[in-house]
Protein backbone atom coordinates (compact mmCIF):
# COMPACT_ATOMS: atom_id res chain seq x y z
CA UNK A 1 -15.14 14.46 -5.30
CA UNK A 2 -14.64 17.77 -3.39
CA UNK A 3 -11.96 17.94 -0.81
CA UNK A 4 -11.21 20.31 1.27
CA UNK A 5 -7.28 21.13 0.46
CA UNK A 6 -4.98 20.49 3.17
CA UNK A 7 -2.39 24.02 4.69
CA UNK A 8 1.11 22.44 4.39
CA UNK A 9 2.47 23.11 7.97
CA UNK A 10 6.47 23.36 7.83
CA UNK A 11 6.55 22.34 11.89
CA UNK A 12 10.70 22.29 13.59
CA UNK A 13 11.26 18.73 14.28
CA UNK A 14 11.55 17.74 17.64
CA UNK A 15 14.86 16.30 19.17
CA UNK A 16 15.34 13.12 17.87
CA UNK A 17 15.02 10.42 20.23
CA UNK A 18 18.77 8.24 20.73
CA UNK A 19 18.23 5.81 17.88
CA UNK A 20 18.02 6.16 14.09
CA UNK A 21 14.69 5.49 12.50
CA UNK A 22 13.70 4.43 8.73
CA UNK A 23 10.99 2.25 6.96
CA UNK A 24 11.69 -1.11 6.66
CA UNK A 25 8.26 -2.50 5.05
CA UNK A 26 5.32 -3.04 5.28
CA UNK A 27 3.07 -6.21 6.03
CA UNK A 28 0.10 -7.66 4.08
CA UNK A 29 -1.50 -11.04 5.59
CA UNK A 30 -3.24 -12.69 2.23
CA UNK A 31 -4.91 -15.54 1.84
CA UNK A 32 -2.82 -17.46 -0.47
CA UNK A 33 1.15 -16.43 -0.92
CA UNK A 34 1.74 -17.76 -4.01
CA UNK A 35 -1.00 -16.03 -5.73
CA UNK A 36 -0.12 -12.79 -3.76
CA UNK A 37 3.14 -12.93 -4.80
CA UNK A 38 2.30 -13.19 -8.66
CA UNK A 39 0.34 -10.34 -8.71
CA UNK A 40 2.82 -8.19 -6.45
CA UNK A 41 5.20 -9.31 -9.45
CA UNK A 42 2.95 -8.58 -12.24
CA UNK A 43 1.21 -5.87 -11.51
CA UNK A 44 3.69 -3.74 -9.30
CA UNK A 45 6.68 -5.41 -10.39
CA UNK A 46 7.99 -6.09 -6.74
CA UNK A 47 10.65 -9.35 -6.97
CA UNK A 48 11.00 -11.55 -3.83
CA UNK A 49 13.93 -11.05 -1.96
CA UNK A 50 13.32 -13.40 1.30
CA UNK A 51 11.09 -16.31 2.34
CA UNK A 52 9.86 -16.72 5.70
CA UNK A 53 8.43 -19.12 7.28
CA UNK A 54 7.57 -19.08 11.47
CA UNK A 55 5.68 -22.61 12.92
CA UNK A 56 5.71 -20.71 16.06
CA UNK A 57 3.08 -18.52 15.02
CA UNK A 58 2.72 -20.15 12.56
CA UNK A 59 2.50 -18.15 9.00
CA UNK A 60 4.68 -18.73 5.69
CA UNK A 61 5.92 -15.14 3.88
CA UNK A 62 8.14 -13.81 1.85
CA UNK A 63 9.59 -10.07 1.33
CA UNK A 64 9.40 -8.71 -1.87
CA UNK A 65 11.65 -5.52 -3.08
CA UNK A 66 11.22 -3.10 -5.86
CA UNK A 67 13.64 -0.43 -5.52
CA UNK A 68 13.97 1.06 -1.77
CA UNK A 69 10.59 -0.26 -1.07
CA UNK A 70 9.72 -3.70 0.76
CA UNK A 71 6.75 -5.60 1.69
CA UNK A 72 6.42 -8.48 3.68
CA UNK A 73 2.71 -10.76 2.36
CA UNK A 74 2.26 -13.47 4.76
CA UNK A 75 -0.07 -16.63 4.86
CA UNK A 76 -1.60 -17.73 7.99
CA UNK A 77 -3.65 -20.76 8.01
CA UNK A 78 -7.19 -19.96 9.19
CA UNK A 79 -6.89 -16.09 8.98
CA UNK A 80 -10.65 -14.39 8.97
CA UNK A 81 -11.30 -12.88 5.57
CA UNK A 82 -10.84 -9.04 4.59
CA UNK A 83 -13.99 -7.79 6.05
CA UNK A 84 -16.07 -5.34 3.84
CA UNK A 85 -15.32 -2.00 5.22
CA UNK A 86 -11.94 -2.65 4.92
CA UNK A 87 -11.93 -3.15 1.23
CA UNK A 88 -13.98 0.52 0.81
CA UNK A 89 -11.46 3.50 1.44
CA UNK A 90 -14.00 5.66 2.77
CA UNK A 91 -15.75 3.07 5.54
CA UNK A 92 -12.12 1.60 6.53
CA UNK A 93 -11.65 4.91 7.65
CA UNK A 94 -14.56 4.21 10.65
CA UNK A 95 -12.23 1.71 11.93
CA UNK A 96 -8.82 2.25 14.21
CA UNK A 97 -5.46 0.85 13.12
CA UNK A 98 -3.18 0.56 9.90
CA UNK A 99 -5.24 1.67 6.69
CA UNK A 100 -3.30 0.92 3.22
CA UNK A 101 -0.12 1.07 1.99
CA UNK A 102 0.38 4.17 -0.13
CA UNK A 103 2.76 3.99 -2.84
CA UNK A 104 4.33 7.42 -4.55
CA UNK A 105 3.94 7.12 -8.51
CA UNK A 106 5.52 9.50 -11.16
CA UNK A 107 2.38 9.42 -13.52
CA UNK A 108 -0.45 8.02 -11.84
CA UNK A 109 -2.87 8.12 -14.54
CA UNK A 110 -0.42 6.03 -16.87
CA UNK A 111 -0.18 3.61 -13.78
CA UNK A 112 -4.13 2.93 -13.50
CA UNK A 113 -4.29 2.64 -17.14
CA UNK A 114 -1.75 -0.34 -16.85
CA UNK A 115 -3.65 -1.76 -14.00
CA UNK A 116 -6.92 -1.79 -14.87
CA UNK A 117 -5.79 -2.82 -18.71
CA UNK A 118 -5.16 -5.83 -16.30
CA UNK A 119 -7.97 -6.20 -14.77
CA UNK A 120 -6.87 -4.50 -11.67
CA UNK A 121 -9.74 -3.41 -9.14
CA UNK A 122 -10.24 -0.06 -8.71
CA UNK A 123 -11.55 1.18 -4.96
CA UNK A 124 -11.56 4.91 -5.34
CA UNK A 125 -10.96 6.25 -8.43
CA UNK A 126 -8.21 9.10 -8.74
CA UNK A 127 -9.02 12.39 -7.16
CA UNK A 128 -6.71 15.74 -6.45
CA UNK A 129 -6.01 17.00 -2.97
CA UNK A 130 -3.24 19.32 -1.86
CA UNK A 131 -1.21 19.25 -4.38
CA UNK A 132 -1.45 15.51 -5.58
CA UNK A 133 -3.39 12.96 -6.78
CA UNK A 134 -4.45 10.36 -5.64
CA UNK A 135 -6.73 6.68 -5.94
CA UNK A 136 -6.86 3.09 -4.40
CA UNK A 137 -6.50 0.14 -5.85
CA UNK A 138 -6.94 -3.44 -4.30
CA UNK A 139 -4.57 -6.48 -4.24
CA UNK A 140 -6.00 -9.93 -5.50
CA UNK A 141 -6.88 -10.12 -1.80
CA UNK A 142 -8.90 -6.88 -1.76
CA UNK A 143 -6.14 -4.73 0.60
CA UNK A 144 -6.18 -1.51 -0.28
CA UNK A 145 -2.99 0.12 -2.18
CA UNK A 146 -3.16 3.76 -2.35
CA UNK A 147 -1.26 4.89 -5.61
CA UNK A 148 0.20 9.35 -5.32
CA UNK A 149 1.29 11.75 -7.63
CA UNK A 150 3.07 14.92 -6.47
CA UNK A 151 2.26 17.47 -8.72
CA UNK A 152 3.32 20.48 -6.75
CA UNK A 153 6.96 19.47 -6.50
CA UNK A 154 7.04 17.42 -3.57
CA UNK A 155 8.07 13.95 -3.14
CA UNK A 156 8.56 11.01 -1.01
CA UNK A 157 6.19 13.25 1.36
């Protein structure tokens, strides 16, 4: 796949606005938790660190941790499917909002080999752009996981 490489652009922040900001996680709705969960455990090795459970809106979740990084998977009964385009990379890209959940790996061709040994799906498979590489996976659910390798010295970009 040919992409055109991206200029890194070293921009001066702006003022920070009057509160502190950092990532807290990020949320996956699934259609069954308990499956979700096992997989997240399995595959990514993420541990549950919090169940949730709100009748107000109503859903049942939990938060699972590996390291400094958290997602929340959540199960609302009657939820529409994944739809399609949102399981392709390339066409979820047509549509506005939150794409995937990008995850940085230190040797991302050892980390497909272990997933697909596992019978992972693959979505796109790994390609190079500015300085990294790159490919999607999907969850037992079919939400895309982007999986990146910094291999010009960068990280946590």
């Amino acid at each position: 796949m040919d992409v055109t490489p991206l200029i890194a652009v070293d921009e001066a922040p702006p003022p920070p606005p009057p509160f502190d900001l950092r990532n807290h996680h990020c949320g996956i709705s699934v259609p069954d938790l308990e499956a979700s969960i096992a997989w997240y455990r399995d595959m990514l090795g993420f541990a549950v660190e919090l169940r949730t459970n709100m009748p107000q809106v109503p859903f049942s979740g939990a938060f699972l941790k590996r390291g400094s990084t958290r997602i929340e998977l959540f199960e609302r009964p009657g939820a529409a499917p994944l739809p399609p385009d949102r399981r392709d990379p390339d066409a979820d890209l047509a549509t506005h909002g939150t794409k995937h959940m990008a995850l940085e790996v230190s040797d991302i061709h050892g980390a497909f080999a272990f997933l697909t040994e596992r019978g992972v799906e693959v979505a796109m498979p790994i390609f190079k752009c500015c300085g990294m590489s790159a490919g999607y996976i999907r969850d037992n659910a079919g939400n895309l996981i982007e999986l990146i390798e910094h291999e010009d010295g960068r990280r946590g970009l």
